[in-house]
C-alpha atoms as a PDB file:
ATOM      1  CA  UNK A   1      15.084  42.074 -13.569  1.00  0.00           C
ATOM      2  CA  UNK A   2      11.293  42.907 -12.739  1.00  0.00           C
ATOM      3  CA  UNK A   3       9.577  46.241 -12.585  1.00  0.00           C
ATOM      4  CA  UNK A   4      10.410  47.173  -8.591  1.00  0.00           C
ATOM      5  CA  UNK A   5       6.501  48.778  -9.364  1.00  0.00           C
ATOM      6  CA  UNK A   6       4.945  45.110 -10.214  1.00  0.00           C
ATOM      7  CA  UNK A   7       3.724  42.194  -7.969  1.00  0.00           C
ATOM      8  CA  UNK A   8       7.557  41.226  -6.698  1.00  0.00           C
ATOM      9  CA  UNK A   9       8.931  41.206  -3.106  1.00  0.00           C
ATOM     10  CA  UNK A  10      10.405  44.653  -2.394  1.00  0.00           C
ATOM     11  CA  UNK A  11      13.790  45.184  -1.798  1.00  0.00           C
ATOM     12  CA  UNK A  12      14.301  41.574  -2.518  1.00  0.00           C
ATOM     13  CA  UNK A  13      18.103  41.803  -3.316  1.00  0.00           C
ATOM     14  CA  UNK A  14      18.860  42.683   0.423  1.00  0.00           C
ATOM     15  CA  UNK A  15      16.274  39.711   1.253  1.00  0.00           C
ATOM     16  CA  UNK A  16      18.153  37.806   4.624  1.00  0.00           C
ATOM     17  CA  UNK A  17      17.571  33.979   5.915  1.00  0.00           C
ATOM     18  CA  UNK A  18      18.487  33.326   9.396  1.00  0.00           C
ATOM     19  CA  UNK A  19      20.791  30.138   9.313  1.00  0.00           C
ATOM     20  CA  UNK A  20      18.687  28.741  12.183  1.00  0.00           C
ATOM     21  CA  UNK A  21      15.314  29.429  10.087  1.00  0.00           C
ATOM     22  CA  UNK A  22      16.813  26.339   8.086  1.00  0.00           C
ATOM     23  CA  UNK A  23      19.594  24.846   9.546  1.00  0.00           C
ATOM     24  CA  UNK A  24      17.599  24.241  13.301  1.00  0.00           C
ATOM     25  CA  UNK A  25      13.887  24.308  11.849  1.00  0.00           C
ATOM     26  CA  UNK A  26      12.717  24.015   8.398  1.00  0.00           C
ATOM     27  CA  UNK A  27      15.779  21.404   7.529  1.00  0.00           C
ATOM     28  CA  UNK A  28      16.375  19.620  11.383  1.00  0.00           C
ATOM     29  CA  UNK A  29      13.810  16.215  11.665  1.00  0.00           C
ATOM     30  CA  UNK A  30      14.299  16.147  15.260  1.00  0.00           C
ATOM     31  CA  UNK A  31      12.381  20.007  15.753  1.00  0.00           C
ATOM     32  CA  UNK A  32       9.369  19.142  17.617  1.00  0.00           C
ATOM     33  CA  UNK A  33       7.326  21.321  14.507  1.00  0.00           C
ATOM     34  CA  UNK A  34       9.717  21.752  11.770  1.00  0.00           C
ATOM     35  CA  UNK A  35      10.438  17.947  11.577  1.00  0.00           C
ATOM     36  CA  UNK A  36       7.517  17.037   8.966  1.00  0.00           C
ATOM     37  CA  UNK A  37       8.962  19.846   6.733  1.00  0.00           C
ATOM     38  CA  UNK A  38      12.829  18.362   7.143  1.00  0.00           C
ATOM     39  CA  UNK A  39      10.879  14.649   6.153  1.00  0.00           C
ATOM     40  CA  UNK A  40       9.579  16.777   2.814  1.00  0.00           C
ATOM     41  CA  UNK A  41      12.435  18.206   1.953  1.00  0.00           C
ATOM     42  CA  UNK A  42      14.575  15.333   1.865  1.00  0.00           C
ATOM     43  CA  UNK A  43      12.093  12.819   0.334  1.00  0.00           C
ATOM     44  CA  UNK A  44      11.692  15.937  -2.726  1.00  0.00           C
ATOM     45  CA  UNK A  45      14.453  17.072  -2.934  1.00  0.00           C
ATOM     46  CA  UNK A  46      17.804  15.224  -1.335  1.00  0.00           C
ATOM     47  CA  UNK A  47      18.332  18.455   1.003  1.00  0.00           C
ATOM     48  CA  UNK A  48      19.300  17.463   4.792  1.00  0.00           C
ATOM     49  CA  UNK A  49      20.201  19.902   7.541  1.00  0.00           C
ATOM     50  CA  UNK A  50      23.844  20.279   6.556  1.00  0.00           C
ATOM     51  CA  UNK A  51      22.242  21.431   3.167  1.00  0.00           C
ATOM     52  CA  UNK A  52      20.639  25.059   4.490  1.00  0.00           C
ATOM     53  CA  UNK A  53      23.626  27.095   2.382  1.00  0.00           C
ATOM     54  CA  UNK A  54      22.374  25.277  -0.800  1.00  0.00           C
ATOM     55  CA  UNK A  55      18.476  25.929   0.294  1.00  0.00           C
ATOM     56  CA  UNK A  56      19.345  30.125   1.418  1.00  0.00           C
ATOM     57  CA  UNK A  57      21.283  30.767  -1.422  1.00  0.00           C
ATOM     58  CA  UNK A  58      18.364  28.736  -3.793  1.00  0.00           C
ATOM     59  CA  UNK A  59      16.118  30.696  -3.066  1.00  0.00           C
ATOM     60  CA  UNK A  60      17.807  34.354  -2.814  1.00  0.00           C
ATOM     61  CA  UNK A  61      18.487  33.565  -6.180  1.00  0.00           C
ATOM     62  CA  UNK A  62      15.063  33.103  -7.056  1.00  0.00           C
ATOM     63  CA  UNK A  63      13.689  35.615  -5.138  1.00  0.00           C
ATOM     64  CA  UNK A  64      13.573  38.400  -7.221  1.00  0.00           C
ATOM     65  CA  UNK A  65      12.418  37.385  -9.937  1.00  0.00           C
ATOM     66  CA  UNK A  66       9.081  35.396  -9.080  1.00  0.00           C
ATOM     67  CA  UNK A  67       5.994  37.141  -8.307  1.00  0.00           C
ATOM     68  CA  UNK A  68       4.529  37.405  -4.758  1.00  0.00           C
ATOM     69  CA  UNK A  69       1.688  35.094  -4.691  1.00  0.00           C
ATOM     70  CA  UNK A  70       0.094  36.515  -1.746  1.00  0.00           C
ATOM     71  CA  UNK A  71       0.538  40.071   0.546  1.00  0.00           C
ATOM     72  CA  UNK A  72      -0.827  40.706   3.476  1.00  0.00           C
ATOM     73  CA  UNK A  73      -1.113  43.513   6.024  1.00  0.00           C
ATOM     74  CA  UNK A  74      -0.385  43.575   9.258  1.00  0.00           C
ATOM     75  CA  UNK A  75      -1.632  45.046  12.248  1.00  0.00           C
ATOM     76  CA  UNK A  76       2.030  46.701  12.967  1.00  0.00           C
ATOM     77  CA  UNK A  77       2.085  48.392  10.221  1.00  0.00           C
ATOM     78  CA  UNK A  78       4.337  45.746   8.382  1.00  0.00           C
ATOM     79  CA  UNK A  79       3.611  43.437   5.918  1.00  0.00           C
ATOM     80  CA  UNK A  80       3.972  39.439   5.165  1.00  0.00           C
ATOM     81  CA  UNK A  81       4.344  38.332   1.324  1.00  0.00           C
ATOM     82  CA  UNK A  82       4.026  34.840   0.347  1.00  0.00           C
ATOM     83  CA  UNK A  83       6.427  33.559  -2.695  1.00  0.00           C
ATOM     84  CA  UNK A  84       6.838  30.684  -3.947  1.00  0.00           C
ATOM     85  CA  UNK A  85      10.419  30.007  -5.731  1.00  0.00           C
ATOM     86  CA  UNK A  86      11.226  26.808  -7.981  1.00  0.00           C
ATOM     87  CA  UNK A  87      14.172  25.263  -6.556  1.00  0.00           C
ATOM     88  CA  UNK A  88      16.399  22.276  -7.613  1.00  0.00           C
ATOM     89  CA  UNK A  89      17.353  20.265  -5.631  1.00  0.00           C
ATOM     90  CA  UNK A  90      20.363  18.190  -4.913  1.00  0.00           C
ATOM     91  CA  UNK A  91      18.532  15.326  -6.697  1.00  0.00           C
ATOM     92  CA  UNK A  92      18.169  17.149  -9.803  1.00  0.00           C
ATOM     93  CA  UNK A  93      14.203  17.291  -8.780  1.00  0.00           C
ATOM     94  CA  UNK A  94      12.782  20.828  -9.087  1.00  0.00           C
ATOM     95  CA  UNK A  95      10.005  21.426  -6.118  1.00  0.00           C
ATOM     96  CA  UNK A  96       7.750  24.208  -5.437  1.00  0.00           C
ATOM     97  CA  UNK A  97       8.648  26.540  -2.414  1.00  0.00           C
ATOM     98  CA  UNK A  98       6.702  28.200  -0.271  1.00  0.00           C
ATOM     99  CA  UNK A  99       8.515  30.961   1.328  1.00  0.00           C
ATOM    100  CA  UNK A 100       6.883  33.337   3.704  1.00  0.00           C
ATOM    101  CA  UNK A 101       8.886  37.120   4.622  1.00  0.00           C
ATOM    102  CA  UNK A 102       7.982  39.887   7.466  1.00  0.00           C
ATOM    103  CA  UNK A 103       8.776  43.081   5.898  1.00  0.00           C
ATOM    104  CA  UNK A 104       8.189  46.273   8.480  1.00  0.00           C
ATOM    105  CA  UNK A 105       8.367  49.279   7.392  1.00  0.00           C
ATOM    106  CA  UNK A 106      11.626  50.693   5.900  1.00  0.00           C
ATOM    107  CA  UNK A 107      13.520  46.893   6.699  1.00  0.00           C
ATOM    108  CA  UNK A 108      14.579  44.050   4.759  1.00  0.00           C
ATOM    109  CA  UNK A 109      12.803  40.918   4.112  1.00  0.00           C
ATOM    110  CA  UNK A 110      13.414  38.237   6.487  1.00  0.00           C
ATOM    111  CA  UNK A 111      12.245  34.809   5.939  1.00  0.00           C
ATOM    112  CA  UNK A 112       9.591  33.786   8.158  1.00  0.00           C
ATOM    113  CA  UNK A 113       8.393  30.240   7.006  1.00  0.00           C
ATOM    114  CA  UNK A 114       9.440  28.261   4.300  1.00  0.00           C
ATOM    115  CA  UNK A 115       8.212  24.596   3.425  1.00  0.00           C
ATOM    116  CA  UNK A 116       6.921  22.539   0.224  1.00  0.00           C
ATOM    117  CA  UNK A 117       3.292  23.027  -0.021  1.00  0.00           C
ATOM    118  CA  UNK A 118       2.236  19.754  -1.581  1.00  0.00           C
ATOM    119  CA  UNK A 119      -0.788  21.677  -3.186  1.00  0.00           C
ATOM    120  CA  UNK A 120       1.851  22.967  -5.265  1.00  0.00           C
ATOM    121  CA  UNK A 121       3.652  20.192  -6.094  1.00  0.00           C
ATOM    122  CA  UNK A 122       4.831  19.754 -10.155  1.00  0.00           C
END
């Protein structure tokens, strides 16, 4: 388990993903913007929209153990770290994922974007 002190999303064991976060955006084709990341992550890595248990629970197991790549502050006071988690996927293909949390001040994580970057592509 990392140093809670070092580069690592805090408090990332109580990290949360709303179901619709996946299920209705980042995994749904139809979504008018999450669509073109649904097309990515089934040509990747085999995950559809009835998949977003496998994806949430993929990467809160990743979570805290990968560095943050990115922080930055916000204007209210909370912060948004950017992480990206290696996850298999149900083709046996790992991919690179970005995942983006909102963390105010004294809360949780919660996941605010997720997609694969294809700059960071293996």
């Amino acid at each position: 388990m990392p140093d809670p002190g070092s580069n690592y999303l805090p408090d990332a064991g109580r990290a949360w993903i709303p179901e619709a976060k996946l299920r209705a955006y980042a995994l749904n084709p139809d979504h008018q913007d999450g669509g073109h990341k649904a097309r990515v992550f089934e040509a990747d890595l085999a995950l559809r929209q009835r998949d977003w248990a496998y994806l949430r629970d993929a990467i809160l197991r990743a979570l805290p153990d990968t560095p943050v790549h990115e922080v930055r502050e916000r204007g209210d006071g909370a912060k948004s770290y950017t992480v990206i988690v290696e996850i298999t996927g149900l083709n046996g293909r790992t991919g690179r994922v970005t995942t983006g949390w909102y963390v105010a001040s004294g809360k949780s994580p919660r996941l605010a974007t997720v997609y694969i970057d294809k700059r960071h592509r293996r």
